[in-house]
PDB file of N, CA and C in Angstrom:
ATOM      1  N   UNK A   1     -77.105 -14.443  10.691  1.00  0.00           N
ATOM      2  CA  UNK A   1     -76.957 -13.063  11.118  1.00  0.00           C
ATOM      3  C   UNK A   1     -75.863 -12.417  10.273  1.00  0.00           C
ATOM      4  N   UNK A   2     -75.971 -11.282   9.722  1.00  0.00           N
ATOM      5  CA  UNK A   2     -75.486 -10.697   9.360  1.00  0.00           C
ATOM      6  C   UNK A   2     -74.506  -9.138   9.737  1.00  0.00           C
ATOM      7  N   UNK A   3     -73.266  -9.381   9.589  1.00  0.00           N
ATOM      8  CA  UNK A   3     -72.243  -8.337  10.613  1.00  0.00           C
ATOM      9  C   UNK A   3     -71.914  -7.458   9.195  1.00  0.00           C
ATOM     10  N   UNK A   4     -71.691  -6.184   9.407  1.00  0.00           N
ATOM     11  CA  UNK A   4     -70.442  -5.253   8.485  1.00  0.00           C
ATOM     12  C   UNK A   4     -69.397  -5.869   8.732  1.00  0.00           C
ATOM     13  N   UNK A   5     -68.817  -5.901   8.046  1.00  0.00           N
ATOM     14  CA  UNK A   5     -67.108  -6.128   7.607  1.00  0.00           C
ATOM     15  C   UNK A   5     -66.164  -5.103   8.404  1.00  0.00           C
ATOM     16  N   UNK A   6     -65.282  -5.198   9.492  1.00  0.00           N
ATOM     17  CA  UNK A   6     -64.578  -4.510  10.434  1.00  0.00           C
ATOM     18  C   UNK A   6     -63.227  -4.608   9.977  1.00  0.00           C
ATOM     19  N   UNK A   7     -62.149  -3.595   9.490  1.00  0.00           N
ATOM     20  CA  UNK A   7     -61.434  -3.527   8.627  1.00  0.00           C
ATOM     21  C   UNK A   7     -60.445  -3.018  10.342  1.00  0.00           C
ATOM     22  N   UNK A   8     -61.210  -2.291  11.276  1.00  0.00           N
ATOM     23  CA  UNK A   8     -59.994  -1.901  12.176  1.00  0.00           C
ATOM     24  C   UNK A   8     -60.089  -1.839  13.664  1.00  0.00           C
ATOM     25  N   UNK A   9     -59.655  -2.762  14.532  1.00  0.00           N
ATOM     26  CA  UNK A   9     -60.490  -2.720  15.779  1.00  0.00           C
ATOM     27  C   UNK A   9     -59.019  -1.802  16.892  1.00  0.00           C
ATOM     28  N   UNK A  10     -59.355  -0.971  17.779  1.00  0.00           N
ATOM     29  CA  UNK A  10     -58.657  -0.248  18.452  1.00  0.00           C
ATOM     30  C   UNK A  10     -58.852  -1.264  20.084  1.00  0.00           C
ATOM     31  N   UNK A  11     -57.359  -1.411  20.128  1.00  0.00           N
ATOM     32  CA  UNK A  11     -57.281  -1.632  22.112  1.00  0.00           C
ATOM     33  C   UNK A  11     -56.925  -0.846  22.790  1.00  0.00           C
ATOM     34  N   UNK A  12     -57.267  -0.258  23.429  1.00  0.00           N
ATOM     35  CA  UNK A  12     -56.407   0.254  24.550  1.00  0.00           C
ATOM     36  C   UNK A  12     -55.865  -0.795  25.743  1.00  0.00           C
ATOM     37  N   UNK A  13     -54.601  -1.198  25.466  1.00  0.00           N
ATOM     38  CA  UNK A  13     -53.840  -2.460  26.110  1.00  0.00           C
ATOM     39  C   UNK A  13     -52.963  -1.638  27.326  1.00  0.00           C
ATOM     40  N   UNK A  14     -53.003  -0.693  27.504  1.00  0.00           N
ATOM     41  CA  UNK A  14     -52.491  -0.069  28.954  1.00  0.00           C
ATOM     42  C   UNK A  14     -52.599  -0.833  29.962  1.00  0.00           C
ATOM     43  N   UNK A  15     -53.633  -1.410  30.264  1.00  0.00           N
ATOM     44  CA  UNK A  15     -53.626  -1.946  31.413  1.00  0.00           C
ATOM     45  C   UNK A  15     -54.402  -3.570  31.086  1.00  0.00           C
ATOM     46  N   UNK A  16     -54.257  -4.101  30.069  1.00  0.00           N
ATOM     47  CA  UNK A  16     -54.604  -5.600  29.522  1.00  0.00           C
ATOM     48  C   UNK A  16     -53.421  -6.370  29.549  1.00  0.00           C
ATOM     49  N   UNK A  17     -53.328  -7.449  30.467  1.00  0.00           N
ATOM     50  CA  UNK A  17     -52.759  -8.517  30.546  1.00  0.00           C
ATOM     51  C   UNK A  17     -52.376  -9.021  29.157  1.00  0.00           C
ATOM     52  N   UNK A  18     -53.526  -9.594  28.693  1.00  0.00           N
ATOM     53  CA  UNK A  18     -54.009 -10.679  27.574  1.00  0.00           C
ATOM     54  C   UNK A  18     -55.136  -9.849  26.802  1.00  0.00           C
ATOM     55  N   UNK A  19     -55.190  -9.971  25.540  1.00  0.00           N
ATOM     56  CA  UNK A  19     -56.769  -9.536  24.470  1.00  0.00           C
ATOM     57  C   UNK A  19     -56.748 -10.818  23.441  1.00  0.00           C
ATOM     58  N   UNK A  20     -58.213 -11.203  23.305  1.00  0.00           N
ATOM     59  CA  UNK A  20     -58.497 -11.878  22.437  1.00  0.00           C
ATOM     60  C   UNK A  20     -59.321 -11.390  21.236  1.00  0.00           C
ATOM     61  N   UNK A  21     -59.193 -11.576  20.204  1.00  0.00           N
ATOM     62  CA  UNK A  21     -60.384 -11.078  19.361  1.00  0.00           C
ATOM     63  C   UNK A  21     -60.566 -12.156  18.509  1.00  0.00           C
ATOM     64  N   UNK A  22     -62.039 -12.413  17.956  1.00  0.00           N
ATOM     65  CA  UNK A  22     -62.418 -13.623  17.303  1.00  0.00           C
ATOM     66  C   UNK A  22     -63.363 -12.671  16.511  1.00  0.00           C
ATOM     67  N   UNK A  23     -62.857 -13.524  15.283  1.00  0.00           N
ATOM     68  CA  UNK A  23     -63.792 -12.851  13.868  1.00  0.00           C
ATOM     69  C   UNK A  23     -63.949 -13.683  13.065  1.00  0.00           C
ATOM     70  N   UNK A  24     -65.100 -13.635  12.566  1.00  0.00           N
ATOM     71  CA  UNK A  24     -65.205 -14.723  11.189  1.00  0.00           C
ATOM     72  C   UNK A  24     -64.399 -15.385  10.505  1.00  0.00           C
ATOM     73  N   UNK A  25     -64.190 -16.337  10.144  1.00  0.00           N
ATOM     74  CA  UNK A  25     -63.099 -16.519   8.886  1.00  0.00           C
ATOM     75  C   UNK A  25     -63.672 -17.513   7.908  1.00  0.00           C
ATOM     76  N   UNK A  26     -62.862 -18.201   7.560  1.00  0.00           N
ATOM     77  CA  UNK A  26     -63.411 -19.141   6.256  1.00  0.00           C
ATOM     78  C   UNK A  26     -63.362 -20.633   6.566  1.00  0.00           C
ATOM     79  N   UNK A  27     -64.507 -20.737   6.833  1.00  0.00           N
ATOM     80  CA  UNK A  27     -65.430 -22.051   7.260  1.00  0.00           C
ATOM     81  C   UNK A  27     -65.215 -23.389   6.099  1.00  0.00           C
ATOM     82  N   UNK A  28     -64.817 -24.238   6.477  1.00  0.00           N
ATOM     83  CA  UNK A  28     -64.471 -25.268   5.391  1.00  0.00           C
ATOM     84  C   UNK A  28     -63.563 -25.952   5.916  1.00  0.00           C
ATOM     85  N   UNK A  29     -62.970 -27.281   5.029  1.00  0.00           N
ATOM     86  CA  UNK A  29     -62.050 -28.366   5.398  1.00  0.00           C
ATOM     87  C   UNK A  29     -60.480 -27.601   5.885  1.00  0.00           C
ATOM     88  N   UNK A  30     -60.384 -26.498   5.132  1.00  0.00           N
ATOM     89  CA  UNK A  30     -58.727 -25.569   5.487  1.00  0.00           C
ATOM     90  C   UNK A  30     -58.958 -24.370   6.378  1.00  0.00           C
ATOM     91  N   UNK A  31     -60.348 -24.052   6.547  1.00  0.00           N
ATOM     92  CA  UNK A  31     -60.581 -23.124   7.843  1.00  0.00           C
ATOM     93  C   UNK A  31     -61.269 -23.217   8.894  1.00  0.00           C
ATOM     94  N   UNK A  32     -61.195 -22.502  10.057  1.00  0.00           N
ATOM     95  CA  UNK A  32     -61.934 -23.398  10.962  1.00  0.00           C
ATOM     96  C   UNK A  32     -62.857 -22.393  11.161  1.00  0.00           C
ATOM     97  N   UNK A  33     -63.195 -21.403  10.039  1.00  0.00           N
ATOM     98  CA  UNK A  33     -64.627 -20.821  10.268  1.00  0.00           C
ATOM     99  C   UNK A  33     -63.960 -19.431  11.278  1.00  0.00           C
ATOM    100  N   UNK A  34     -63.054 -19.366  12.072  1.00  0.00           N
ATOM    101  CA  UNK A  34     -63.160 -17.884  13.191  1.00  0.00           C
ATOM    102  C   UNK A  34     -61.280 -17.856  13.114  1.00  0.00           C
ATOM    103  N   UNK A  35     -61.139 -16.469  12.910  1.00  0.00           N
ATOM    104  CA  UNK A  35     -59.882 -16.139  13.001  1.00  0.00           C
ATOM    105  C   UNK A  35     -59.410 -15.627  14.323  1.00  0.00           C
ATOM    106  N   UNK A  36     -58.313 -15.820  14.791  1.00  0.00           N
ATOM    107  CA  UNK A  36     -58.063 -15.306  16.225  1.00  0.00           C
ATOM    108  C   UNK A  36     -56.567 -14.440  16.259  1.00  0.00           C
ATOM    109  N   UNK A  37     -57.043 -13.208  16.941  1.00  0.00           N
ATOM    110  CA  UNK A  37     -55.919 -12.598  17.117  1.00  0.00           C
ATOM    111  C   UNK A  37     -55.633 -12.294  18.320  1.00  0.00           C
ATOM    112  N   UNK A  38     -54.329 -12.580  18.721  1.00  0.00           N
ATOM    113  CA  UNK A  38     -54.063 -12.322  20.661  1.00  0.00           C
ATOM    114  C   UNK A  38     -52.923 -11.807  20.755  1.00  0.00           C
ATOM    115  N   UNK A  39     -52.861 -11.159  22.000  1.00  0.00           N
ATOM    116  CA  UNK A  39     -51.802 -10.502  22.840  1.00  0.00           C
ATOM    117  C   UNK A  39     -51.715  -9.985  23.609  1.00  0.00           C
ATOM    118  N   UNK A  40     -50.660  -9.359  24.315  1.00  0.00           N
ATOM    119  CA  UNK A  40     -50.672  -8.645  25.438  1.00  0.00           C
ATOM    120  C   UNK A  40     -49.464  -8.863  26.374  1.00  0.00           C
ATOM    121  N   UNK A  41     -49.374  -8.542  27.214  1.00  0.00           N
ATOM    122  CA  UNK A  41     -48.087  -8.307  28.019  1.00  0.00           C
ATOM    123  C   UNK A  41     -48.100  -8.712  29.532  1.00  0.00           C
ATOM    124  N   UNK A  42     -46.897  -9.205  30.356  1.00  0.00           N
ATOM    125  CA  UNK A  42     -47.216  -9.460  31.647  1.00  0.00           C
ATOM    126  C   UNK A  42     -47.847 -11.085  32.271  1.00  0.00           C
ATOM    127  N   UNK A  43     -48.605 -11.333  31.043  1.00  0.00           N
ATOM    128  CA  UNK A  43     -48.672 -12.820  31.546  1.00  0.00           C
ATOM    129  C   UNK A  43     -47.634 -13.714  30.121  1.00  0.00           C
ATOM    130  N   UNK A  44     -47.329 -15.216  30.599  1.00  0.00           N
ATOM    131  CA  UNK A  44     -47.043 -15.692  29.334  1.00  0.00           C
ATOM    132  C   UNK A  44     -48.238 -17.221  29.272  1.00  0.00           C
ATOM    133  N   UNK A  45     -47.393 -17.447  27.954  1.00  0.00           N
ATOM    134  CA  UNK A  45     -48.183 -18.220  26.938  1.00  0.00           C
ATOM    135  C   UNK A  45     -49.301 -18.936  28.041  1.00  0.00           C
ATOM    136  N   UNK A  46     -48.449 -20.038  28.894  1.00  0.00           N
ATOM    137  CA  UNK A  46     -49.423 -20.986  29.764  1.00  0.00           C
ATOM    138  C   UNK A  46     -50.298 -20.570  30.365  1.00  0.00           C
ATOM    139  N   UNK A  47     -49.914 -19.525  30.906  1.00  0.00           N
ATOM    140  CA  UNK A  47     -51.060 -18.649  32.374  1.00  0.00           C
ATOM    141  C   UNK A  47     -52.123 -18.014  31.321  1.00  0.00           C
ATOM    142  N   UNK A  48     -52.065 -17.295  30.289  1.00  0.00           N
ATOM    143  CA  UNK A  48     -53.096 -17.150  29.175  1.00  0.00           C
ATOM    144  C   UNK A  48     -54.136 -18.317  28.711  1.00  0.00           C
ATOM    145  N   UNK A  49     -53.383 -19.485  28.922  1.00  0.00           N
ATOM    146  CA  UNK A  49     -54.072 -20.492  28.217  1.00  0.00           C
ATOM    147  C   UNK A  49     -55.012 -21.085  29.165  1.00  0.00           C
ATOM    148  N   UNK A  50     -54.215 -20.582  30.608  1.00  0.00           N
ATOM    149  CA  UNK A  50     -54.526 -21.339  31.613  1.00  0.00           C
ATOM    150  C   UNK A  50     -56.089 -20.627  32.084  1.00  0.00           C
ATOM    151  N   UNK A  51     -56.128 -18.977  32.002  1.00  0.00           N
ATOM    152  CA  UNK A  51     -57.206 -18.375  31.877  1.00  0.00           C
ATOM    153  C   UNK A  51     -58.534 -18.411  30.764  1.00  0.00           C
ATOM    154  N   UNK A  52     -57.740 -18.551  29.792  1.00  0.00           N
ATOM    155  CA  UNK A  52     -59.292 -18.698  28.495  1.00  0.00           C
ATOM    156  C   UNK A  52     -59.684 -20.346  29.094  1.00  0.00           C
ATOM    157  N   UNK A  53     -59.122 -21.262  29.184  1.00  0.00           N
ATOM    158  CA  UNK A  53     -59.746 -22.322  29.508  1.00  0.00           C
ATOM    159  C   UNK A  53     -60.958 -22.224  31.138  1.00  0.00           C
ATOM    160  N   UNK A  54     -60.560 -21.035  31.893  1.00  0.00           N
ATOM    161  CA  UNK A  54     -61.358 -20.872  32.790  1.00  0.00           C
ATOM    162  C   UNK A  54     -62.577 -20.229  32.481  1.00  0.00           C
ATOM    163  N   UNK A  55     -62.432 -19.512  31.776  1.00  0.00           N
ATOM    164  CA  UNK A  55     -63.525 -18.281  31.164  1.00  0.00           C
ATOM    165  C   UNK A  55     -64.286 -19.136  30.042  1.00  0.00           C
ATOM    166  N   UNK A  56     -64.040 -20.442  29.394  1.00  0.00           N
ATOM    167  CA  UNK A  56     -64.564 -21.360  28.114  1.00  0.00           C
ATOM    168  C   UNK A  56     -65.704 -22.230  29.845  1.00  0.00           C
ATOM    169  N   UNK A  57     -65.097 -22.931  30.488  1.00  0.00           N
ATOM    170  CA  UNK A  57     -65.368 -23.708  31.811  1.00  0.00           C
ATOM    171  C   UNK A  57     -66.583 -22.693  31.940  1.00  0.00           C
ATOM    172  N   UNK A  58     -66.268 -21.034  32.408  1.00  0.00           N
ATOM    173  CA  UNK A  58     -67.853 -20.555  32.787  1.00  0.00           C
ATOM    174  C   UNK A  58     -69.020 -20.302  31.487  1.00  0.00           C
ATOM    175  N   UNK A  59     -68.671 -19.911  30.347  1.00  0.00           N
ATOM    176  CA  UNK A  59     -69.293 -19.986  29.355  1.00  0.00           C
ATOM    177  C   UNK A  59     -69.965 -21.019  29.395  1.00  0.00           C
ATOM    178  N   UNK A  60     -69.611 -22.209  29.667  1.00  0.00           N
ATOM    179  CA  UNK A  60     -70.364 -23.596  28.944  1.00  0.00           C
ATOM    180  C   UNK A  60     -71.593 -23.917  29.987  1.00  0.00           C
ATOM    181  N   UNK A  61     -71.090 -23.610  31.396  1.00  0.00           N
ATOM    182  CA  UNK A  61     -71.551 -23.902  32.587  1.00  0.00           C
ATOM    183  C   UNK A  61     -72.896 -22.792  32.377  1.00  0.00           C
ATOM    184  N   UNK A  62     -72.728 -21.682  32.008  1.00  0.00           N
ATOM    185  CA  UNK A  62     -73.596 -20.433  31.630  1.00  0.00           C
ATOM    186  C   UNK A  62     -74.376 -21.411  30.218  1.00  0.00           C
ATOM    187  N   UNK A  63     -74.058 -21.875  29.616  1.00  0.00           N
ATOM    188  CA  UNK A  63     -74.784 -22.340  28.337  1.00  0.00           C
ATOM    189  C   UNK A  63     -75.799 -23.322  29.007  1.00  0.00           C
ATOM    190  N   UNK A  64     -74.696 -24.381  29.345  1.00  0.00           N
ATOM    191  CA  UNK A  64     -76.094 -25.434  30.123  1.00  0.00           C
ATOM    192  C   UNK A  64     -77.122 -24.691  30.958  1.00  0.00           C
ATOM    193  N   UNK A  65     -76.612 -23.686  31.924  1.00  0.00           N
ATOM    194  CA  UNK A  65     -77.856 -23.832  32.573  1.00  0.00           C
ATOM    195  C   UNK A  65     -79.026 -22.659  31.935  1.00  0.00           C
ATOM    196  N   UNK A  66     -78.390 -22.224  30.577  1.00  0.00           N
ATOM    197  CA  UNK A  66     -79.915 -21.795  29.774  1.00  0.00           C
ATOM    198  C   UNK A  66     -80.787 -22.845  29.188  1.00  0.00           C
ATOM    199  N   UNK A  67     -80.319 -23.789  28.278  1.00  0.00           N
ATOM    200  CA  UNK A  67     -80.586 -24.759  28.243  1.00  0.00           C
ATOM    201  C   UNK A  67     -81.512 -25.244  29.130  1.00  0.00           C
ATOM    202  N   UNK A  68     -80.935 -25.407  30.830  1.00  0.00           N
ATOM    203  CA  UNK A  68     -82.311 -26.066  31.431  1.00  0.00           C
ATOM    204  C   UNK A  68     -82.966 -25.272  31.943  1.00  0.00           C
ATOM    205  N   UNK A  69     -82.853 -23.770  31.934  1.00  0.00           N
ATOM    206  CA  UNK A  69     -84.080 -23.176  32.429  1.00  0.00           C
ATOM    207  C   UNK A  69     -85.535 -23.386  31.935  1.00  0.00           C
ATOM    208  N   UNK A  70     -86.151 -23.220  32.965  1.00  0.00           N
ATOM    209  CA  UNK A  70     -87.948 -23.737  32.617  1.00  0.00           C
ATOM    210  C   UNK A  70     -87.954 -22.495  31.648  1.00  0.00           C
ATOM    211  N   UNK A  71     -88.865 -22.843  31.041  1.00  0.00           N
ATOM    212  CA  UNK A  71     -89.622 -21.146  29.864  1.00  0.00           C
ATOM    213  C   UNK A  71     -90.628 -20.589  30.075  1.00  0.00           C
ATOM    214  N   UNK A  72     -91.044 -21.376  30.924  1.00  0.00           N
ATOM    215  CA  UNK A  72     -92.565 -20.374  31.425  1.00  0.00           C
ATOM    216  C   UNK A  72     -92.712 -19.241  32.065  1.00  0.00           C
TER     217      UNK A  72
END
């Protein structure tokens, strides 16, 4: 799949805890393929970490059960 090249992304962080953004990067032995940029205010480091690991937990749980849905 093919994306345009995004040179400038706008937050409005007024009322954002935490923002994540994930973008392409350079895939190979020195990159791990997705660049990540984060921040935000009000929570710290752990309780952030402590949330994306909850939100990765429903993603996956959401992945498997496409995976076993029937297709008919």
């Amino acid at each position: 799949m093919s994306t345009p090249e995004t040179n400038i992304v706008a937050i409005d962080g007024r009322d954002a805890l935490f923002f994540l953004i994930v973008r392409p990067g350079t895939p190979g032995p020195s990159g791990s393929g997705v660049v990540l940029e984060h921040g935000g205010s009000g929570l710290t480091k752990a309780r952030a970490a402590y949330i994306l690991r909850q939100v990765a937990d429903r993603l996956e749980d959401a992945a498997v059960a496409e995976v076993l849905e029937p297709t008919d």
